[in-house]
Protein backbone atom coordinates (compact mmCIF):
# COMPACT_ATOMS: atom_id res chain seq x y z
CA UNK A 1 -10.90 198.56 74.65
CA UNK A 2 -10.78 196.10 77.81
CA UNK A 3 -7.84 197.48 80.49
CA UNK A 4 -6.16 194.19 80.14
CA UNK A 5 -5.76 193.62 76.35
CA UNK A 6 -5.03 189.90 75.04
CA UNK A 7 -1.62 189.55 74.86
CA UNK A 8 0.71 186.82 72.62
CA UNK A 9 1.76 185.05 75.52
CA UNK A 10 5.45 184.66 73.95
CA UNK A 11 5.32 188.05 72.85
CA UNK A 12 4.72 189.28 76.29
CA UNK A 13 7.46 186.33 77.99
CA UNK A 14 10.13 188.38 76.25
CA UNK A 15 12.32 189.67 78.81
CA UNK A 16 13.46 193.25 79.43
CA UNK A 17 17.37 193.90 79.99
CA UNK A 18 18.93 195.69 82.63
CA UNK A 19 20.09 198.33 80.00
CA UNK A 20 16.56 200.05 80.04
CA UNK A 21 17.96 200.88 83.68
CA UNK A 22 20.88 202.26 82.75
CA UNK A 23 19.51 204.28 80.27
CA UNK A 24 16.81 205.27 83.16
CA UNK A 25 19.98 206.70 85.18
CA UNK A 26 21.78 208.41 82.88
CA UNK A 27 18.68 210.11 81.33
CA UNK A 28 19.14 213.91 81.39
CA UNK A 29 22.67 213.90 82.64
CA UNK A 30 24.92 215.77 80.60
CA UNK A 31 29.58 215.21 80.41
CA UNK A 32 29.07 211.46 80.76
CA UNK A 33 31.85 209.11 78.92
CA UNK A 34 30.18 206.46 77.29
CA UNK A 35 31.60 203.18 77.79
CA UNK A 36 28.49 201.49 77.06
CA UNK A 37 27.80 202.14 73.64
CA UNK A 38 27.82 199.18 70.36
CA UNK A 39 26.80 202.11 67.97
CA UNK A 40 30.62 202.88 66.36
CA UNK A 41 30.57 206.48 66.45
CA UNK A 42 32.30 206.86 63.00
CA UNK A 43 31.07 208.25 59.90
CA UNK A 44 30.12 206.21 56.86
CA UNK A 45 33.10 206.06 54.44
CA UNK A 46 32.91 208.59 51.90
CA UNK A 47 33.20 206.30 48.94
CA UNK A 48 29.91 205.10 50.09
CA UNK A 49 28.30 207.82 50.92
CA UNK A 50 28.80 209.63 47.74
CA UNK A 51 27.37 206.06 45.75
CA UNK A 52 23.93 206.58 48.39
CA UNK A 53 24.16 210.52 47.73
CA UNK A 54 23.55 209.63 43.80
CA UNK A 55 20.90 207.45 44.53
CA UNK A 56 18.76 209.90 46.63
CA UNK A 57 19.37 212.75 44.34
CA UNK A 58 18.06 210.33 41.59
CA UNK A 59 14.54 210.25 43.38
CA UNK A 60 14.13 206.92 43.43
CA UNK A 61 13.55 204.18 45.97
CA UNK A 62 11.50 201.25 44.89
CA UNK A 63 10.40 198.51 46.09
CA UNK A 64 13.22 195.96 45.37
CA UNK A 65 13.35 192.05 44.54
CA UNK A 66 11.58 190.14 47.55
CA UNK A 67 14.81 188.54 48.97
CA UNK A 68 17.55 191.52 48.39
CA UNK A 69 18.46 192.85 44.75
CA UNK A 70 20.02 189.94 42.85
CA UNK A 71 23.12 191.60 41.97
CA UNK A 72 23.81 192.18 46.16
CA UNK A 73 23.22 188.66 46.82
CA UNK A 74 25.93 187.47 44.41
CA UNK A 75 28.18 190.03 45.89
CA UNK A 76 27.83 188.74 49.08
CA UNK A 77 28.02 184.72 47.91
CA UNK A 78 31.26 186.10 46.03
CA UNK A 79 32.53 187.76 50.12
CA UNK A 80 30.99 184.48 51.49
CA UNK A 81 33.18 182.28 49.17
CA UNK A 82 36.60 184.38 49.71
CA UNK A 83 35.74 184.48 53.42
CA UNK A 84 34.78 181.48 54.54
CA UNK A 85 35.33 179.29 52.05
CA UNK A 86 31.45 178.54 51.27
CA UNK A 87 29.98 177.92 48.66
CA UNK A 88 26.59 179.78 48.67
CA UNK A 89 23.70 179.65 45.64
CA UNK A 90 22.65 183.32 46.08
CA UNK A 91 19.46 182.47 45.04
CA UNK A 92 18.41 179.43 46.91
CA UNK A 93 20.38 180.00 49.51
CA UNK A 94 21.04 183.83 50.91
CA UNK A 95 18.15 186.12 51.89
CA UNK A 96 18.85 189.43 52.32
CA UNK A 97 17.36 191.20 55.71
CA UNK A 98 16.68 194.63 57.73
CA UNK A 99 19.70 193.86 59.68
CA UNK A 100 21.08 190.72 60.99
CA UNK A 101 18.39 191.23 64.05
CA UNK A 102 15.27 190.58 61.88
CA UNK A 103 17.50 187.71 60.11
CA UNK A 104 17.90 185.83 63.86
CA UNK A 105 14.47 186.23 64.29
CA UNK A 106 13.14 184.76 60.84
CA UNK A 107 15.31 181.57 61.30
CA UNK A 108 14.48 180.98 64.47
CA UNK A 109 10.61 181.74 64.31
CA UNK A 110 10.74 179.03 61.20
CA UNK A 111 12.83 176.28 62.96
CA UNK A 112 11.64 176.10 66.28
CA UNK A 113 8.63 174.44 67.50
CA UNK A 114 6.66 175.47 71.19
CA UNK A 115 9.13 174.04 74.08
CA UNK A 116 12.22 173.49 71.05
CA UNK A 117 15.47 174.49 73.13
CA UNK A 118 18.47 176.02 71.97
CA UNK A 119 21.88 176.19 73.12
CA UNK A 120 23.42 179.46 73.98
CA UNK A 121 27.43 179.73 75.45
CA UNK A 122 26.90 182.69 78.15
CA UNK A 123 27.93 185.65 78.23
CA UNK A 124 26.09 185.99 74.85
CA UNK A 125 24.73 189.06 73.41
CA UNK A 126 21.59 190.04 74.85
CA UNK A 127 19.19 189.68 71.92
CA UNK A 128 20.42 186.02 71.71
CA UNK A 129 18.06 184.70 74.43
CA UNK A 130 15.08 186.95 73.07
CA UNK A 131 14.74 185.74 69.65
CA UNK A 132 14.20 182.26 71.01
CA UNK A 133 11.23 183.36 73.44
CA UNK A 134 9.42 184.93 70.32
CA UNK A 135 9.10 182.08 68.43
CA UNK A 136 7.99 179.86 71.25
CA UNK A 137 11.22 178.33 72.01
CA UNK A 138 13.34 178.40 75.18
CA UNK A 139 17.16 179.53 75.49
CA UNK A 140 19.29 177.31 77.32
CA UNK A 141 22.29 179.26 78.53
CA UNK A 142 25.18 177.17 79.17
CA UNK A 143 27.61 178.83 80.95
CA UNK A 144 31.25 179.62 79.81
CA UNK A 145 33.83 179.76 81.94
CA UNK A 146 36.70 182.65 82.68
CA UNK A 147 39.41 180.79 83.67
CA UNK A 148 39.18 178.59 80.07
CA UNK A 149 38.99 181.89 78.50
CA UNK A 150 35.68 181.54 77.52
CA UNK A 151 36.01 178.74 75.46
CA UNK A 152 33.20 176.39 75.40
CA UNK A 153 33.22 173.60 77.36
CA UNK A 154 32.40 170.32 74.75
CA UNK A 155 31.15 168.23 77.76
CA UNK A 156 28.84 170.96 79.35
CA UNK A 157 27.47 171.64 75.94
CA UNK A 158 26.99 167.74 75.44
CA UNK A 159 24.58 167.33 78.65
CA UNK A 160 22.70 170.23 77.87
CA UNK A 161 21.50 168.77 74.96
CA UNK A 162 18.16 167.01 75.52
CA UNK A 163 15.42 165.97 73.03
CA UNK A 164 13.76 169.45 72.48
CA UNK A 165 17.14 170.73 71.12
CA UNK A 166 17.20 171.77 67.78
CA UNK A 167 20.09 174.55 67.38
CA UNK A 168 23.07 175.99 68.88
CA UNK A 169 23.37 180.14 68.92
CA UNK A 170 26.67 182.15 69.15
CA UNK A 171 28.92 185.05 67.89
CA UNK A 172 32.42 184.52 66.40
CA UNK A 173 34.06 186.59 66.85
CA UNK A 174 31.94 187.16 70.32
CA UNK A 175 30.22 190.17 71.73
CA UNK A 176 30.49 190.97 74.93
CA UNK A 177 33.33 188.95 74.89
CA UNK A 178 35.86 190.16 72.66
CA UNK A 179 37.38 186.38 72.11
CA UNK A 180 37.52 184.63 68.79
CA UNK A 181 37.26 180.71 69.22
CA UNK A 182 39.74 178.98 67.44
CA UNK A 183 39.14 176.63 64.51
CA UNK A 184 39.67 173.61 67.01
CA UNK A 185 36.88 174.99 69.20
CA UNK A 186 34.66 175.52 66.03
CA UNK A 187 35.56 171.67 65.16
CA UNK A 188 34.40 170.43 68.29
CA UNK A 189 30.63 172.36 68.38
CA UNK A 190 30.62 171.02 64.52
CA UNK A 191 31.31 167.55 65.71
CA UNK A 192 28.04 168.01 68.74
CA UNK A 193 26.37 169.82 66.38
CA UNK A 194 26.35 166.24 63.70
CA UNK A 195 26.44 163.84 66.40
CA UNK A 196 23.68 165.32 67.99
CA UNK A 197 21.60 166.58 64.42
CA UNK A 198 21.76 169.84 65.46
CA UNK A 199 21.79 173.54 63.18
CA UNK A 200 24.19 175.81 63.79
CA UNK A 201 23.37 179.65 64.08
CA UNK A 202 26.85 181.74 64.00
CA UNK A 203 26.97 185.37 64.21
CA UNK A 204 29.87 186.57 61.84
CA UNK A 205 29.04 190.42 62.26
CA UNK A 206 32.55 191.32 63.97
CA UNK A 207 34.34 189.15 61.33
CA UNK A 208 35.96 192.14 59.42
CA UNK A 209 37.52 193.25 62.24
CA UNK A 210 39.96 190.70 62.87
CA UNK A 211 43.30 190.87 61.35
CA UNK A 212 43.59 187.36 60.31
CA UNK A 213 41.34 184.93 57.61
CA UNK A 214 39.09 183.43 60.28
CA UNK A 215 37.50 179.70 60.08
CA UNK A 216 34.06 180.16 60.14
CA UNK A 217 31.92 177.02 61.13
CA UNK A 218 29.58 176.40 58.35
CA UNK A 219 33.14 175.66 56.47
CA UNK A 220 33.94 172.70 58.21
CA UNK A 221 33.01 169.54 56.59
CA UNK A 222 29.70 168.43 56.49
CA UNK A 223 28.44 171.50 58.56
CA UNK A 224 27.18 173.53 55.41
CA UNK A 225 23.77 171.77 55.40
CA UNK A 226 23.03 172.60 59.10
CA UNK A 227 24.61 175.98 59.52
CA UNK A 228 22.97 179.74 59.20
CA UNK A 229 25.63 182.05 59.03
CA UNK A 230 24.63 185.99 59.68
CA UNK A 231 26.46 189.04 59.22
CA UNK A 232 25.71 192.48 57.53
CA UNK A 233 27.14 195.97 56.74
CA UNK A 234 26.39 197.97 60.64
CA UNK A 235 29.60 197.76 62.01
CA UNK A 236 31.91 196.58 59.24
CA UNK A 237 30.91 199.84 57.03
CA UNK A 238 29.91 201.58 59.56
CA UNK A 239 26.39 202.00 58.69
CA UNK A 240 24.10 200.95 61.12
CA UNK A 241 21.05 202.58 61.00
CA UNK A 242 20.56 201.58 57.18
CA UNK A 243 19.78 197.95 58.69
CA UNK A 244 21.21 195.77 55.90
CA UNK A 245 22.04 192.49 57.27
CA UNK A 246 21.78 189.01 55.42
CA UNK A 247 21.92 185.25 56.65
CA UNK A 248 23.14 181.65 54.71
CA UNK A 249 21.68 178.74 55.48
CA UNK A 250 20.72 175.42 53.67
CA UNK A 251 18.22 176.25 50.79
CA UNK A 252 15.25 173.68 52.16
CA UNK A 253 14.75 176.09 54.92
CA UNK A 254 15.27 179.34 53.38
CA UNK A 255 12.80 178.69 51.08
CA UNK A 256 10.85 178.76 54.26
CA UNK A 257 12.44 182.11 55.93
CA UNK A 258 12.39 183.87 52.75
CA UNK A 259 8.21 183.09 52.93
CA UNK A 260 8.26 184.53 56.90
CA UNK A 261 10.28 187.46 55.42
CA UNK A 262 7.94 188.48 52.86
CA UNK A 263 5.72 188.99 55.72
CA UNK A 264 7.09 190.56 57.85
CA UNK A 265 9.05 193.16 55.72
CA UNK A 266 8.00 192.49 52.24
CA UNK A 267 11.74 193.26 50.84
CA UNK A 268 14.49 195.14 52.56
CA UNK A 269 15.19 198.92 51.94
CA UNK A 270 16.62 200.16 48.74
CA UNK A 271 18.45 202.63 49.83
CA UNK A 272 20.06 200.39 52.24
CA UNK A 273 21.48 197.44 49.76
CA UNK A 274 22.46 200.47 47.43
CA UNK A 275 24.83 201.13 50.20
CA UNK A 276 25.87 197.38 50.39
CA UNK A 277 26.41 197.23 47.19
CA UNK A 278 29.14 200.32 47.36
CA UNK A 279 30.68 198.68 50.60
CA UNK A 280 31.82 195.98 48.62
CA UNK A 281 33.62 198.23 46.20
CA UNK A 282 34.45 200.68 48.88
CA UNK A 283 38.65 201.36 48.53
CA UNK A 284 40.08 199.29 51.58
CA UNK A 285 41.68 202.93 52.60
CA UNK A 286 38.64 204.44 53.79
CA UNK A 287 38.05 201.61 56.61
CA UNK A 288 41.39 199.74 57.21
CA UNK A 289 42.55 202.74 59.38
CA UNK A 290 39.32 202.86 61.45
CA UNK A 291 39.72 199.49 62.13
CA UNK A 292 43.74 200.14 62.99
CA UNK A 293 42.23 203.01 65.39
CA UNK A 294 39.57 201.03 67.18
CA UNK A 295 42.09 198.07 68.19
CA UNK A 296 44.54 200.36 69.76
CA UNK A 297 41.32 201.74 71.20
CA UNK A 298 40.54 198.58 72.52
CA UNK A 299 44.43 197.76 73.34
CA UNK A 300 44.11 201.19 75.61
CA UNK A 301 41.13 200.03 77.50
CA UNK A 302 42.34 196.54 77.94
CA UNK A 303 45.60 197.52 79.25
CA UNK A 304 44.56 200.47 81.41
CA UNK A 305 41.71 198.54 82.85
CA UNK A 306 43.49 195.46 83.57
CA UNK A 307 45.98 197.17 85.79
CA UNK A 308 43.16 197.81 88.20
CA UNK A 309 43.84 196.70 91.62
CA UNK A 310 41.77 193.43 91.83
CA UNK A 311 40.13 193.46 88.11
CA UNK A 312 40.73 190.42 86.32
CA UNK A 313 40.35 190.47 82.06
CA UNK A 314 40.44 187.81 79.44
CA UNK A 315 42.52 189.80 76.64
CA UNK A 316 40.38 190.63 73.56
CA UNK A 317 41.79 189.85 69.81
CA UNK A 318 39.34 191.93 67.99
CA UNK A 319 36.12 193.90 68.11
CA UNK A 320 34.98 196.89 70.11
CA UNK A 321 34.47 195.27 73.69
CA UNK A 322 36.09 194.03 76.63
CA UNK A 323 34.29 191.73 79.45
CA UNK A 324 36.59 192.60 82.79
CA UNK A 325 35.59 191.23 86.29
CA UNK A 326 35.35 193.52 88.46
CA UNK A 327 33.81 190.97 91.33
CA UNK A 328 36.38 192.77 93.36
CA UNK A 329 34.06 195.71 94.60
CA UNK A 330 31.82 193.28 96.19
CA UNK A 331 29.08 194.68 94.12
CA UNK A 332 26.26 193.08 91.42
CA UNK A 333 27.29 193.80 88.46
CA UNK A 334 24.22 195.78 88.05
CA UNK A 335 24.28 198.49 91.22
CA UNK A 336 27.95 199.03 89.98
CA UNK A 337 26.78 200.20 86.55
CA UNK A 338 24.44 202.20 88.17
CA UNK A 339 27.24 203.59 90.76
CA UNK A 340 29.93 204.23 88.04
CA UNK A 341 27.23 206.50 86.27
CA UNK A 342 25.37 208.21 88.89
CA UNK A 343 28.84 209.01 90.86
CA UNK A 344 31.30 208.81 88.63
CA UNK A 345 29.63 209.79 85.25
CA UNK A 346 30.94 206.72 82.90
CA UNK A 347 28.26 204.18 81.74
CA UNK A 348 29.24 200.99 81.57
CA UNK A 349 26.74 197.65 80.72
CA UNK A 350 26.20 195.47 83.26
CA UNK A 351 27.57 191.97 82.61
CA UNK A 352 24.00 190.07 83.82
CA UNK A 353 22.90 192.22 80.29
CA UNK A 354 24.58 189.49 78.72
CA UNK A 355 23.16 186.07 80.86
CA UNK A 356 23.18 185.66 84.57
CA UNK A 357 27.34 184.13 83.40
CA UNK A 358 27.86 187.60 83.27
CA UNK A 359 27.09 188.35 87.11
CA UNK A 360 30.86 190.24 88.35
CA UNK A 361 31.69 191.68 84.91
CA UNK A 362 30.97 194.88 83.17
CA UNK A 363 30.85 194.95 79.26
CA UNK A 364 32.84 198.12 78.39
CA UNK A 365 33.21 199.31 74.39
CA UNK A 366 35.32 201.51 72.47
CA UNK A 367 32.40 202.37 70.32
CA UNK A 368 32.38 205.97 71.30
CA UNK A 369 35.94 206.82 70.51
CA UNK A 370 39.41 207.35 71.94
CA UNK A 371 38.90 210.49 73.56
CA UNK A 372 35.43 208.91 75.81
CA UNK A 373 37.54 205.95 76.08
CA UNK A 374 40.74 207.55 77.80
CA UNK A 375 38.39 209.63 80.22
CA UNK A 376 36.15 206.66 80.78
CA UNK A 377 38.71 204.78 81.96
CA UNK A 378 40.25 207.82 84.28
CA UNK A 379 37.03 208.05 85.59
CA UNK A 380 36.91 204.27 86.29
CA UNK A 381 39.91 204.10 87.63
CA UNK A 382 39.15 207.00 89.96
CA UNK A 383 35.97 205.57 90.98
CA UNK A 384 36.87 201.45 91.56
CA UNK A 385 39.94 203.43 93.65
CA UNK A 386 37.33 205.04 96.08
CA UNK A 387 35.41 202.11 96.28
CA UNK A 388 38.64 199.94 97.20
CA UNK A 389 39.20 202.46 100.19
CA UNK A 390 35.93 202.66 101.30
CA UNK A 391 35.32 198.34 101.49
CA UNK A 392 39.00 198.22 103.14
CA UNK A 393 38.03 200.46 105.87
């Protein structure tokens, strides 16, 4: 083989993230607090995991229906309908995935055309502005500011439009973020989003953590038709490497994923809707205190980091991560991720991870628990404290 293989020229534009050099600094160190991670490090509830321990002792794990076992599918129409007031055909209109990843992915590889644009708020999570490049399309990040609380700007959104647009991308509630937009914001993407004939791509994989009934988008009026909503089973049932993720979306172009689908995966794991399928009748006691524990995780960070001399912090109302700016060291936001883990032994993500909006900040999670979060933060706080001295000299 040639030294210079033929490559897929949009397989080969996407970008690498600054996490691989994270990841390249903390290799082989050892006692490091992990505020970095989006992996909850919780076990599987153990109503679930007895339901999956029957079905590998039975032997079996066949090949299942194409687009996710039927009787999943309703199940989720039936969480779609309680949840966000949708009414979803769970056979013309769901398609069960390996994750909500590979569901981003199929949509977008079957909407977009070479040079088709779409609309991305930034900060975004980082896989947002990947997916795009894959299928040929280009991400336009338009930028969100922290002084509106990250809440979308209608008029920026408006001229970034052009005539290649064909979809707007985000999480609600949002990762790296922590914010949930409100229904009015949701109203006024829905009303660019008709004016404009544009689809709608909303990330709903944080929804379950919030402790109110949230508005989701594709519930508005006249927005079912144009909106793919995605969310899955990782973090709500804590079971992320089973990759069971799903996405609803108007049934002409489903048809058209579920084909791309086939392809690429042929039919998502059995073992992994099995374990869907018990999440749904999972008793509410086995995860409503892990979620109770991870917001006054998340309260703990918020407040403690806050307080920091010269950090500024839009206050988070669910999830597992806050977005501080910490523009105050006079650093990137990149060489102080790389500072706070080579001296100080916390690992933080840099904000540019999440868009070139997120130059300043530092994405920090409460993924890996209370205990790495309280000496995370005493680490931080020991660190950005040394740093203050040293620029003030």
């Amino acid at each position: 083989m040639t030294n210079h293989p033929q490559i897929n020229p949009d397989v080969a534009s996407i970008p690498y993230a600054d996490r691989k050099k994270i990841l390249d600094a903390t290799r082989g160190k050892t006692n490091l607090a992990d505020l970095s991670s989006g992996n909850p490090d919780v076990p599987m509830p153990p109503y679930i995991r007895a339901r999956l321990r029957d079905e590998v002792e039975s032997g079996y794990a066949p090949y299942t229906h194409y687009y996710g076992i039927p009787e999943l599918r309703t199940r989720i129409a039936q969480y779609l309908g309680d949840t966000c007031d949708l009414d979803v055909d769970p056979e013309s209109e769901l398609l069960v995935t390996q994750g909500v990843q590979q569901a981003l992915y199929l949509v977008l590889r079957t909407i977009l055309c070479r040079g088709d644009e779409v609309l991305i708020p930034s900060p975004h999570y980082a896989n947002y502005d990947l997916d795009p490049v894959a299928s040929g399309g280009c991400p336009v990040l338009v930028p969100l500011d922290e002084e509106d609380d990250f809440v979308p700007d209608p008029d920026r959104l408006d001229q970034a439009v052009t005539t290649r647009t064909r979809a707007i991308l985000f999480s609600n509630p949002n990762n790296p973020l922590g914010v949930t937009w409100s229904r009015r914001t949701l109203e006024m993407i829905a009303d660019l989003a008709r004016r404009r004939d544009l689809y709608v791509l909303v990330d709903e994989v944080y929804r379950d953590f919030h402790p109110e009934r949230l508005t989701s988008i594709a519930g508005l009026p006249d927005m079912k038709e144009r909106t793919f909503v995605f969310n899955g089973f990782s973090k709500s049932y804590f079971m992320m490497g089973l990759r069971t993720g799903y996405v609803a979306g108007p049934a002409q172009v489903i048809e058209h994923v579920k084909q791309l689908s086939y392809v690429v995966a042929l039919c998502p794991s059995y073992l992994g809707q099995m374990a869907a399928l018990a999440a749904f009748d999972c008793p509410r006691s086995q995860i409503e205190p892990v979620y109770a524990e991870f917001h006054r995780s998340l309260e703990l960070l918020y407040d403690r980091v806050s307080r920091l001399p010269g950090v500024r912090c839009v206050q988070p109302d669910c999830g597992l991560y806050i977005f501080p700016n910490v523009s105050c060291t006079g650093m990137t936001s990149l060489e102080l991720s790389l500072d706070l883990a080579r001296e100080a032994g916390v690992v933080t993500l840099p904000g540019t991870e999440f868009g070139p909006a997120g130059e300043g900040h530092l994405r920090l999670s409460v993924c890996a628990g209370r205990e790495q979060v309280e000496l995370g933060v005493q680490r931080l706080e020991e660190r950005l404290t040394a740093l203050s001295a040293s620029f003030s000299r």
